[in-house]
N, C-alpha and C. Protein backbone atom coordinates (compact mmCIF):
# COMPACT_ATOMS: atom_id res chain seq x y z
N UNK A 1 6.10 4.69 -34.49
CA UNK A 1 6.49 5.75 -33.59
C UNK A 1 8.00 5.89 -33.66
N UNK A 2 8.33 6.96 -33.64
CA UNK A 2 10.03 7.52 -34.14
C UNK A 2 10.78 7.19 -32.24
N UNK A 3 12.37 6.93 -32.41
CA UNK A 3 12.60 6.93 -31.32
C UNK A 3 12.31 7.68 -30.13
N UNK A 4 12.75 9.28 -30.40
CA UNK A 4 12.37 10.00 -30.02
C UNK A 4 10.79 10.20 -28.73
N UNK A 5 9.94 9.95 -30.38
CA UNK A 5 8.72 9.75 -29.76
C UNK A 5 8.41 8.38 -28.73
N UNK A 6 8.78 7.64 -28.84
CA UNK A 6 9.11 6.42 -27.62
C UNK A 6 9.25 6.66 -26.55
N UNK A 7 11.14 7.64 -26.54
CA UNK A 7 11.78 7.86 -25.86
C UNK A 7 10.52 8.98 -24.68
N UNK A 8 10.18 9.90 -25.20
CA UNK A 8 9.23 10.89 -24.72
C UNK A 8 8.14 9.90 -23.67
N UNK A 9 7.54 9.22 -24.46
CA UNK A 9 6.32 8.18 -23.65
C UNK A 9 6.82 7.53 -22.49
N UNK A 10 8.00 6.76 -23.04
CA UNK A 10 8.82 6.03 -21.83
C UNK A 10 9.31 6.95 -20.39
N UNK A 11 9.52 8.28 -20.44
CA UNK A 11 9.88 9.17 -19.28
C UNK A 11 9.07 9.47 -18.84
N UNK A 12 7.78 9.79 -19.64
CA UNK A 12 6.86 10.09 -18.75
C UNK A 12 5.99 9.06 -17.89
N UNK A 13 6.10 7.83 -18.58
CA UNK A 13 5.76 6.53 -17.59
C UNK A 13 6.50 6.57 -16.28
N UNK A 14 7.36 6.37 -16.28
CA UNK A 14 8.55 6.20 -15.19
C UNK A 14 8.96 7.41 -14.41
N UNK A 15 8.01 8.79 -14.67
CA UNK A 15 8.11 9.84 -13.95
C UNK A 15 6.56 9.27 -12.94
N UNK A 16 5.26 8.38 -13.97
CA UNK A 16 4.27 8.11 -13.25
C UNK A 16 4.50 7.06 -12.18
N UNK A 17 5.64 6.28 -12.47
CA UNK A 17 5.55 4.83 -11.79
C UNK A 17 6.82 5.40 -10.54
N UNK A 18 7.65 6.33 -10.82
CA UNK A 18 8.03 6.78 -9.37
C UNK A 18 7.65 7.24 -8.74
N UNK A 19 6.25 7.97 -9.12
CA UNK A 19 5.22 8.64 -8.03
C UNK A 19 4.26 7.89 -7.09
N UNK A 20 3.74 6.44 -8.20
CA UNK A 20 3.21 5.68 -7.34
C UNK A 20 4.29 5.09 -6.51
N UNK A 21 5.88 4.88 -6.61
CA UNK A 21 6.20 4.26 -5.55
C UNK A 21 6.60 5.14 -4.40
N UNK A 22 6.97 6.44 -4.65
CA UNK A 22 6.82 7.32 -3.34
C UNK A 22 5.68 7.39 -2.85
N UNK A 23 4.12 7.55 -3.18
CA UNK A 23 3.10 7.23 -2.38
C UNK A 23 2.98 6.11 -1.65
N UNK A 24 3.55 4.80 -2.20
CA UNK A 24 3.49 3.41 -1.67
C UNK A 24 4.92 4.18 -0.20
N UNK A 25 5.55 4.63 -0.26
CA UNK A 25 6.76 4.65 0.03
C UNK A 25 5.72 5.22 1.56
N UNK A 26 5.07 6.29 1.81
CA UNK A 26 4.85 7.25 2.35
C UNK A 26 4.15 6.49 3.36
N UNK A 27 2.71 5.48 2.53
CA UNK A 27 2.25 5.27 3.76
C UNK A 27 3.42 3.57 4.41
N UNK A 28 3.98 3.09 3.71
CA UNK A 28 4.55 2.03 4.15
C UNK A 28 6.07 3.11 5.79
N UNK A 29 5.83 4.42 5.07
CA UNK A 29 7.08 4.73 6.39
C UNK A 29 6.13 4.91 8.03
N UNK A 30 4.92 5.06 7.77
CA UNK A 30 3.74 5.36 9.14
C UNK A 30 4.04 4.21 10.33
N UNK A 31 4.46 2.83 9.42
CA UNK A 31 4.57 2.44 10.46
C UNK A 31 3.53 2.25 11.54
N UNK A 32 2.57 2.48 11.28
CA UNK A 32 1.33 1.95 12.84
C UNK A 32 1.63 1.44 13.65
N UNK A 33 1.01 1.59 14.58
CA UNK A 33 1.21 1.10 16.01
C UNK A 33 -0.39 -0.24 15.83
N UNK A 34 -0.16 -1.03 16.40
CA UNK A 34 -1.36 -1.90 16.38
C UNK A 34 -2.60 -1.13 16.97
N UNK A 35 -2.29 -0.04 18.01
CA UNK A 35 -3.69 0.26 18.05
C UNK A 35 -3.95 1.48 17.70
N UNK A 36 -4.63 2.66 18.55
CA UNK A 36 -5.01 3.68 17.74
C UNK A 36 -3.78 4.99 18.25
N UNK A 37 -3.75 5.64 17.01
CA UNK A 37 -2.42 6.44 17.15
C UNK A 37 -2.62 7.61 18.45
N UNK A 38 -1.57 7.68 19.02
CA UNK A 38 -2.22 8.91 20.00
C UNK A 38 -2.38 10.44 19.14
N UNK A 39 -2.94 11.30 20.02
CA UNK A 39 -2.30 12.28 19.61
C UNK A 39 -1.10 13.25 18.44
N UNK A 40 -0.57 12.93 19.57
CA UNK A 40 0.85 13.45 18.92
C UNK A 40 1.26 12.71 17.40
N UNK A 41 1.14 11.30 17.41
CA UNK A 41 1.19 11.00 15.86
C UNK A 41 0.58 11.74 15.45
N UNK A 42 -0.99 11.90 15.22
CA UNK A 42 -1.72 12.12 14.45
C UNK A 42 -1.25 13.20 13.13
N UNK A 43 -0.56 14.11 13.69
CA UNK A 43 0.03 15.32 12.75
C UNK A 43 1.16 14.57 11.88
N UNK A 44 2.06 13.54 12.14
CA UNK A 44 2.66 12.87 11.46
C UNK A 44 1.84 11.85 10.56
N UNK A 45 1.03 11.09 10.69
CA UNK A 45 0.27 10.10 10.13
C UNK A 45 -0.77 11.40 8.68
N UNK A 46 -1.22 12.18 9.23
CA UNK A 46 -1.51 12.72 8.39
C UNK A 46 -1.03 13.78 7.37
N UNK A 47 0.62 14.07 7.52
CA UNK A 47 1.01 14.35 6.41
C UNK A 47 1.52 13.85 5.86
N UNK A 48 1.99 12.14 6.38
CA UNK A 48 1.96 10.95 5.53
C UNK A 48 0.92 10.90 3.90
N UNK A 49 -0.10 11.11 4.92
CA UNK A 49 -1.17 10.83 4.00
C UNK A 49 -1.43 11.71 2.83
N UNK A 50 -1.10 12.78 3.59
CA UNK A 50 -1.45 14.40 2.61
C UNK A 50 -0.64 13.67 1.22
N UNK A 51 1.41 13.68 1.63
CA UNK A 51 2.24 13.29 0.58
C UNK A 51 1.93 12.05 -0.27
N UNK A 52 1.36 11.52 -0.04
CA UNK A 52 1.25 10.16 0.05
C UNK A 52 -0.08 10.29 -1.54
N UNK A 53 -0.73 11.04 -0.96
CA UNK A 53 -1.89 11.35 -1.89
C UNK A 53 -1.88 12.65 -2.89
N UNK A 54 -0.60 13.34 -2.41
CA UNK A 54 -0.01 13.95 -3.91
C UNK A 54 0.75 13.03 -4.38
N UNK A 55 1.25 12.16 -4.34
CA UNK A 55 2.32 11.56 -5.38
C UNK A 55 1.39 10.62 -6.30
N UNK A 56 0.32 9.85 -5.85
CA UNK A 56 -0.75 9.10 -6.33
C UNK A 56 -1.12 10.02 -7.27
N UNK A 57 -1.37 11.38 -6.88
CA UNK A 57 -2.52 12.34 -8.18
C UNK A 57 -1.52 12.76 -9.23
N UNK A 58 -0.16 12.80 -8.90
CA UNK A 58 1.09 12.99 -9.47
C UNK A 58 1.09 11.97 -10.86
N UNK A 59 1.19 10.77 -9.73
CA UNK A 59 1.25 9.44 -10.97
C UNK A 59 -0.37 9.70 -11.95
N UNK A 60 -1.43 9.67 -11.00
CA UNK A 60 -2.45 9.60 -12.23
C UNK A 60 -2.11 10.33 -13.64
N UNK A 61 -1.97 12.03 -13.20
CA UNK A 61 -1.67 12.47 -14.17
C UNK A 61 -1.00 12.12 -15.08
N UNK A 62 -0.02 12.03 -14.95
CA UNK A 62 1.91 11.60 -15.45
C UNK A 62 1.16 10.43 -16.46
N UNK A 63 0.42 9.67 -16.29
CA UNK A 63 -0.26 8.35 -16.86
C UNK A 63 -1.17 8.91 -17.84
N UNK A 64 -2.11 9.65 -17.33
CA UNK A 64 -3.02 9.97 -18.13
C UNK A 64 -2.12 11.19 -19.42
N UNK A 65 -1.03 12.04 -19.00
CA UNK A 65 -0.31 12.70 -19.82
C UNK A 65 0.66 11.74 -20.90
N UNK A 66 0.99 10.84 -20.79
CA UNK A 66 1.37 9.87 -21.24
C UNK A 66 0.89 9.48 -22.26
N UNK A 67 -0.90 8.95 -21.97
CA UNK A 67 -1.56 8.27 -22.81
C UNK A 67 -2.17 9.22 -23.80
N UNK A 68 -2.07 10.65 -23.83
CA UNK A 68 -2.59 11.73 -24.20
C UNK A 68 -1.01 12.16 -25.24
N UNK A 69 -0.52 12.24 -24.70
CA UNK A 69 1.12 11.76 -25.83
C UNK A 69 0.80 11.24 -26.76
N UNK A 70 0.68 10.17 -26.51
CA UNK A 70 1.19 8.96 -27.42
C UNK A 70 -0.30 8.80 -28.33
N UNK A 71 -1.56 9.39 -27.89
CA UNK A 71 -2.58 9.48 -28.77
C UNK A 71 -2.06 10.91 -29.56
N UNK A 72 -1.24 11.47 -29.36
CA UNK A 72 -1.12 12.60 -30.35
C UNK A 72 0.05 12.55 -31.31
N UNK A 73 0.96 11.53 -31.14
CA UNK A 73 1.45 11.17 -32.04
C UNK A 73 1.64 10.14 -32.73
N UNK A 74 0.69 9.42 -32.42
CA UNK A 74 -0.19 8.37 -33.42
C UNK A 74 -0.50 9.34 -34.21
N UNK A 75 -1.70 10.32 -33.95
CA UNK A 75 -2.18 11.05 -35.03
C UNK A 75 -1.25 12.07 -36.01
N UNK A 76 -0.30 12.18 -35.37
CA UNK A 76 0.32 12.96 -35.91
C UNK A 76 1.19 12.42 -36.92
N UNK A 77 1.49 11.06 -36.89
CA UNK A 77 2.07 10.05 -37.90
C UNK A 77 1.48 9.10 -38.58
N UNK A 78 -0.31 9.86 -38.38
CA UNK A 78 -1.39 9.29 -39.22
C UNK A 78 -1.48 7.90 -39.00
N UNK A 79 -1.11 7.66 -38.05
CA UNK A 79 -1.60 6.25 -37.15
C UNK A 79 -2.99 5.90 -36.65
N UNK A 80 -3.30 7.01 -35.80
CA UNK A 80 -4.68 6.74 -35.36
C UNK A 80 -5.92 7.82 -36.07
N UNK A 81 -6.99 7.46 -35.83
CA UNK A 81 -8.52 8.23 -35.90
C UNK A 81 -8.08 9.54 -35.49
């Protein structure tokens, strides 16, 4: 694999692995209360969650675009099947 092509795989990892840590980030800011949230959280706790669960589908992708990369330029440098 040419630098380049490395270089390409490697950004898009680390575009996936900052997404999982802003999702980690999102629900670690909720903060809970030990018991059940009132009300008024609730609209906060759940767009925790909303963000929280785009940055996760963020990273999947970003990962799965990644691995979809780097299978295409294997082939393309007659590396792989």
């Amino acid at each position: 694999m040419t630098g380049l092509s490395q270089k390409i795989i490697e950004l898009i990892e680390a575009y996936a692995e900052a997404n999982c840590d802003l999702a980690s980030d999102q629900i670690l800011l909720l903060d809970l209360p030990k018991g059940p949230p009132s009300p008024e959280e609730m609209p906060v706790i759940n767009a925790r969650m909303e963000r929280s669960n785009y940055h996760a589908m963020k990273a999947k992708a970003a990962t799965e675009i990644a691995d979809l990369v780097s299978d295409l330029i294997a082939k393309a440098e007659g590396v792989g099947g």
